[in-house]
N, C-alpha and C. Protein backbone atom coordinates (compact mmCIF):
# COMPACT_ATOMS: atom_id res chain seq x y z
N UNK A 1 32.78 18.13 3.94
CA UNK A 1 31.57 17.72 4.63
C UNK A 1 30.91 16.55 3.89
N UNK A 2 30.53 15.32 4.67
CA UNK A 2 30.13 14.09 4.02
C UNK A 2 28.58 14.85 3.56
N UNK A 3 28.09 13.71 2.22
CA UNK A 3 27.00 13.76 2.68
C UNK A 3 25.93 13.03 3.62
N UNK A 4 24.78 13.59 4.12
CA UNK A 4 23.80 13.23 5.00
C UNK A 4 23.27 11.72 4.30
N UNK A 5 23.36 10.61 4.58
CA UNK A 5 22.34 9.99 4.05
C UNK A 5 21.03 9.77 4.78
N UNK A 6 20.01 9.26 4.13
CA UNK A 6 18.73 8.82 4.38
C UNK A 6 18.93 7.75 5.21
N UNK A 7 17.96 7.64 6.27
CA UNK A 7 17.32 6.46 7.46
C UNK A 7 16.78 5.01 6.49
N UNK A 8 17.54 4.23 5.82
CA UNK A 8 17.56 3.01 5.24
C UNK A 8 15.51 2.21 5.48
N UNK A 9 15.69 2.54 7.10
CA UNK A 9 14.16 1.82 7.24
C UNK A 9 12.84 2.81 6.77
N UNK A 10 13.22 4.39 6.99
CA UNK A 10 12.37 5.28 6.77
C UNK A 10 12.07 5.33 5.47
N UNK A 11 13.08 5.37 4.41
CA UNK A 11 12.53 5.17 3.39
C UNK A 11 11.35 4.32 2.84
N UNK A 12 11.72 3.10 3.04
CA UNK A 12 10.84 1.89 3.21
C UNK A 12 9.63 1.99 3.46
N UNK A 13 9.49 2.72 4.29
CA UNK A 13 8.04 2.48 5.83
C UNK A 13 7.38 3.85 5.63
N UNK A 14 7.83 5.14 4.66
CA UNK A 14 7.29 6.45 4.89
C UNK A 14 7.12 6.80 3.40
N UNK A 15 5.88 7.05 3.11
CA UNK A 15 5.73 8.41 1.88
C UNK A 15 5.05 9.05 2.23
N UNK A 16 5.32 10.68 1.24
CA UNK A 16 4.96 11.78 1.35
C UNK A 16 4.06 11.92 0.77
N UNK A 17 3.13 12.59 1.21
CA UNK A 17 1.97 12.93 0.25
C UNK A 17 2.31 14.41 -0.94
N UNK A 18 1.48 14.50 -1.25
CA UNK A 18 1.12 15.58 -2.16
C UNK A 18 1.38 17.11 -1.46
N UNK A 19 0.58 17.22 -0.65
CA UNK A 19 0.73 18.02 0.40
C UNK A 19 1.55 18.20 1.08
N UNK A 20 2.74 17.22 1.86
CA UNK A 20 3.86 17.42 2.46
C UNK A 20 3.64 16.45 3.81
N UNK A 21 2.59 15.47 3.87
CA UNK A 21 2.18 15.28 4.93
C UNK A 21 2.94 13.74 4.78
N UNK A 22 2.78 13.03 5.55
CA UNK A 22 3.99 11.69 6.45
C UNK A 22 2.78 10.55 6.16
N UNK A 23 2.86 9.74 4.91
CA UNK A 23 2.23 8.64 5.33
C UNK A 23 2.92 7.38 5.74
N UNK A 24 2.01 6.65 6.79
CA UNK A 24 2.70 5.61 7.23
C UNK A 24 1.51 4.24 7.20
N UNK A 25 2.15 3.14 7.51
CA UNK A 25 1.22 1.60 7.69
C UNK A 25 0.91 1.70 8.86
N UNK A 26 -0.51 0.94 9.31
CA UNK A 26 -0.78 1.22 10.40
C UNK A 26 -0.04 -0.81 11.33
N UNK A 27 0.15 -0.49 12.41
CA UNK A 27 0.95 -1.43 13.42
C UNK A 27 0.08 -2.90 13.47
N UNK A 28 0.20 -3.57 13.64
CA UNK A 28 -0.92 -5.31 14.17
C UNK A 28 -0.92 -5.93 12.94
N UNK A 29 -0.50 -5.90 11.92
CA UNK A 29 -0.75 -6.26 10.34
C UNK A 29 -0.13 -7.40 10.24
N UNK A 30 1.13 -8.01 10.65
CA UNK A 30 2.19 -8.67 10.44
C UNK A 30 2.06 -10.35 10.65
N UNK A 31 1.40 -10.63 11.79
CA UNK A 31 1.06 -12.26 11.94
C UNK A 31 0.14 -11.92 13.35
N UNK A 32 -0.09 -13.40 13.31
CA UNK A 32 -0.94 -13.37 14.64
C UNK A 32 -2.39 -12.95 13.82
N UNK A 33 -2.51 -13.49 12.47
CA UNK A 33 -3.83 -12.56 12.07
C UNK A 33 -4.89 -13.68 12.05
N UNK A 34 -5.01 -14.47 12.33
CA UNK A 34 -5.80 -15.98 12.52
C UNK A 34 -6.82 -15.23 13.34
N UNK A 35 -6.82 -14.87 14.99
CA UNK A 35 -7.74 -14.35 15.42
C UNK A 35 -8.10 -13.28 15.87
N UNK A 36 -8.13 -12.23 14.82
CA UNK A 36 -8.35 -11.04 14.12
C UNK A 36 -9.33 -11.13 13.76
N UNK A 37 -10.21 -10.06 13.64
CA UNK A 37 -11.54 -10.41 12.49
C UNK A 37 -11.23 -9.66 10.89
N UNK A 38 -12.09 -9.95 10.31
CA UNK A 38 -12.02 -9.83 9.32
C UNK A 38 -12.12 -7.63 8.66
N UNK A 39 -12.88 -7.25 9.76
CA UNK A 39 -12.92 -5.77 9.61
C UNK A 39 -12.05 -5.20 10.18
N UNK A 40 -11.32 -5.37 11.27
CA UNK A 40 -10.17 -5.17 11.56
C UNK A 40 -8.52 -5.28 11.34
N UNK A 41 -8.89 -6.25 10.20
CA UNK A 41 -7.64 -6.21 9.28
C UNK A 41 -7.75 -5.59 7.95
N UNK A 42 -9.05 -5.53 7.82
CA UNK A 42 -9.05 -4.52 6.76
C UNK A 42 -8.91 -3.01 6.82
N UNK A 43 -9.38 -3.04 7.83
CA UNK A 43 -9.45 -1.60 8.43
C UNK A 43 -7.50 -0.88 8.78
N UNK A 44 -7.16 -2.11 8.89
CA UNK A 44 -5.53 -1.86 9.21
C UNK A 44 -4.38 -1.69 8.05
N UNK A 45 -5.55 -2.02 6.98
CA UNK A 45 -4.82 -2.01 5.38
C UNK A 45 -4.64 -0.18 4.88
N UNK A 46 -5.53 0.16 5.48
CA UNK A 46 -5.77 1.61 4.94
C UNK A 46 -4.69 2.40 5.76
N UNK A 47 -3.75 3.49 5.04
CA UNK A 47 -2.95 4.29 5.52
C UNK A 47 -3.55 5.07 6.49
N UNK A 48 -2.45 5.62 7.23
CA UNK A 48 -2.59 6.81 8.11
C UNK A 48 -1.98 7.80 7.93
N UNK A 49 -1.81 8.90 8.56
CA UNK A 49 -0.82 10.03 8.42
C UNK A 49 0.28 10.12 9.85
N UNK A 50 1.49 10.69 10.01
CA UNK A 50 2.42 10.38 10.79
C UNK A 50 1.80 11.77 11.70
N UNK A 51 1.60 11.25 13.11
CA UNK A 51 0.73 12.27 13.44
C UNK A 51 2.19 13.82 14.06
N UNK A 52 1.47 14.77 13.60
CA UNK A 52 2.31 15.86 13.84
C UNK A 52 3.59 15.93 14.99
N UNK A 53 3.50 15.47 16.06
CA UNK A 53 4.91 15.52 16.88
C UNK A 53 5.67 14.48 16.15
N UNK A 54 5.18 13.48 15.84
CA UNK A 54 6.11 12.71 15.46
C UNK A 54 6.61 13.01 14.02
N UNK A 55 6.25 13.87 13.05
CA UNK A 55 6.50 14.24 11.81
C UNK A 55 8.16 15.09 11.78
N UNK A 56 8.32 15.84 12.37
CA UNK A 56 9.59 16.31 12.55
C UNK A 56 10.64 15.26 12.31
N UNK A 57 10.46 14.26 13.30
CA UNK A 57 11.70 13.07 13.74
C UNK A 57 11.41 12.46 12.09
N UNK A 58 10.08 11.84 11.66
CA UNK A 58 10.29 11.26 10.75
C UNK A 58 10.80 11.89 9.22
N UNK A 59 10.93 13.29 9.39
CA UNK A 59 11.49 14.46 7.84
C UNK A 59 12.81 14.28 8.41
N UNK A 60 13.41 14.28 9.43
CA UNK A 60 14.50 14.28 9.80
C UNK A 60 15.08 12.96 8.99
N UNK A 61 14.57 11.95 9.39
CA UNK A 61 14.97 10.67 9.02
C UNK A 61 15.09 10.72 7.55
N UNK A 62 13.90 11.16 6.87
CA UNK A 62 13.79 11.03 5.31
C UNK A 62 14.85 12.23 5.08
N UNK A 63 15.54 12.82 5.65
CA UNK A 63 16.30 14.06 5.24
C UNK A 63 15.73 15.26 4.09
N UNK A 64 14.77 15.33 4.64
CA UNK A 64 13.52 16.57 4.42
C UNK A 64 14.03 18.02 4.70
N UNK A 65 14.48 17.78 5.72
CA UNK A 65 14.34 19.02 6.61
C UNK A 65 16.08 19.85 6.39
């Protein structure tokens, strides 16, 4: 039996907290930030958590589960 490897991008893009919980970056960050304001890209700097349905797929990926 091979082993399982890890989702190459998930690694990258996902940590775990302390707790067990899915942090992720939040989406709009990337370009196009010219006319953006200034609280709204800051506001986009701060993590989120991977919200619960989608947490499964993403432990899957990190080979968590």
């Amino acid at each position: 039996m091979p082993k399982i490897k890890t989702h190459s991008r998930a690694k990258k893009t996902f940590r775990v907290t302390g707790t067990g919980k899915i942090r992720r970056y939040k989406a709009f960050k990337s370009h196009l930030l010219t006319k953006k304001a200034t609280k709204r890209k800051r506001h986009l700097r701060i993590h989120a958590v991977v919200h619960p349905s989608n947490a499964r797929l993403v432990k899957k990926m990190l080979v968590m589960a």
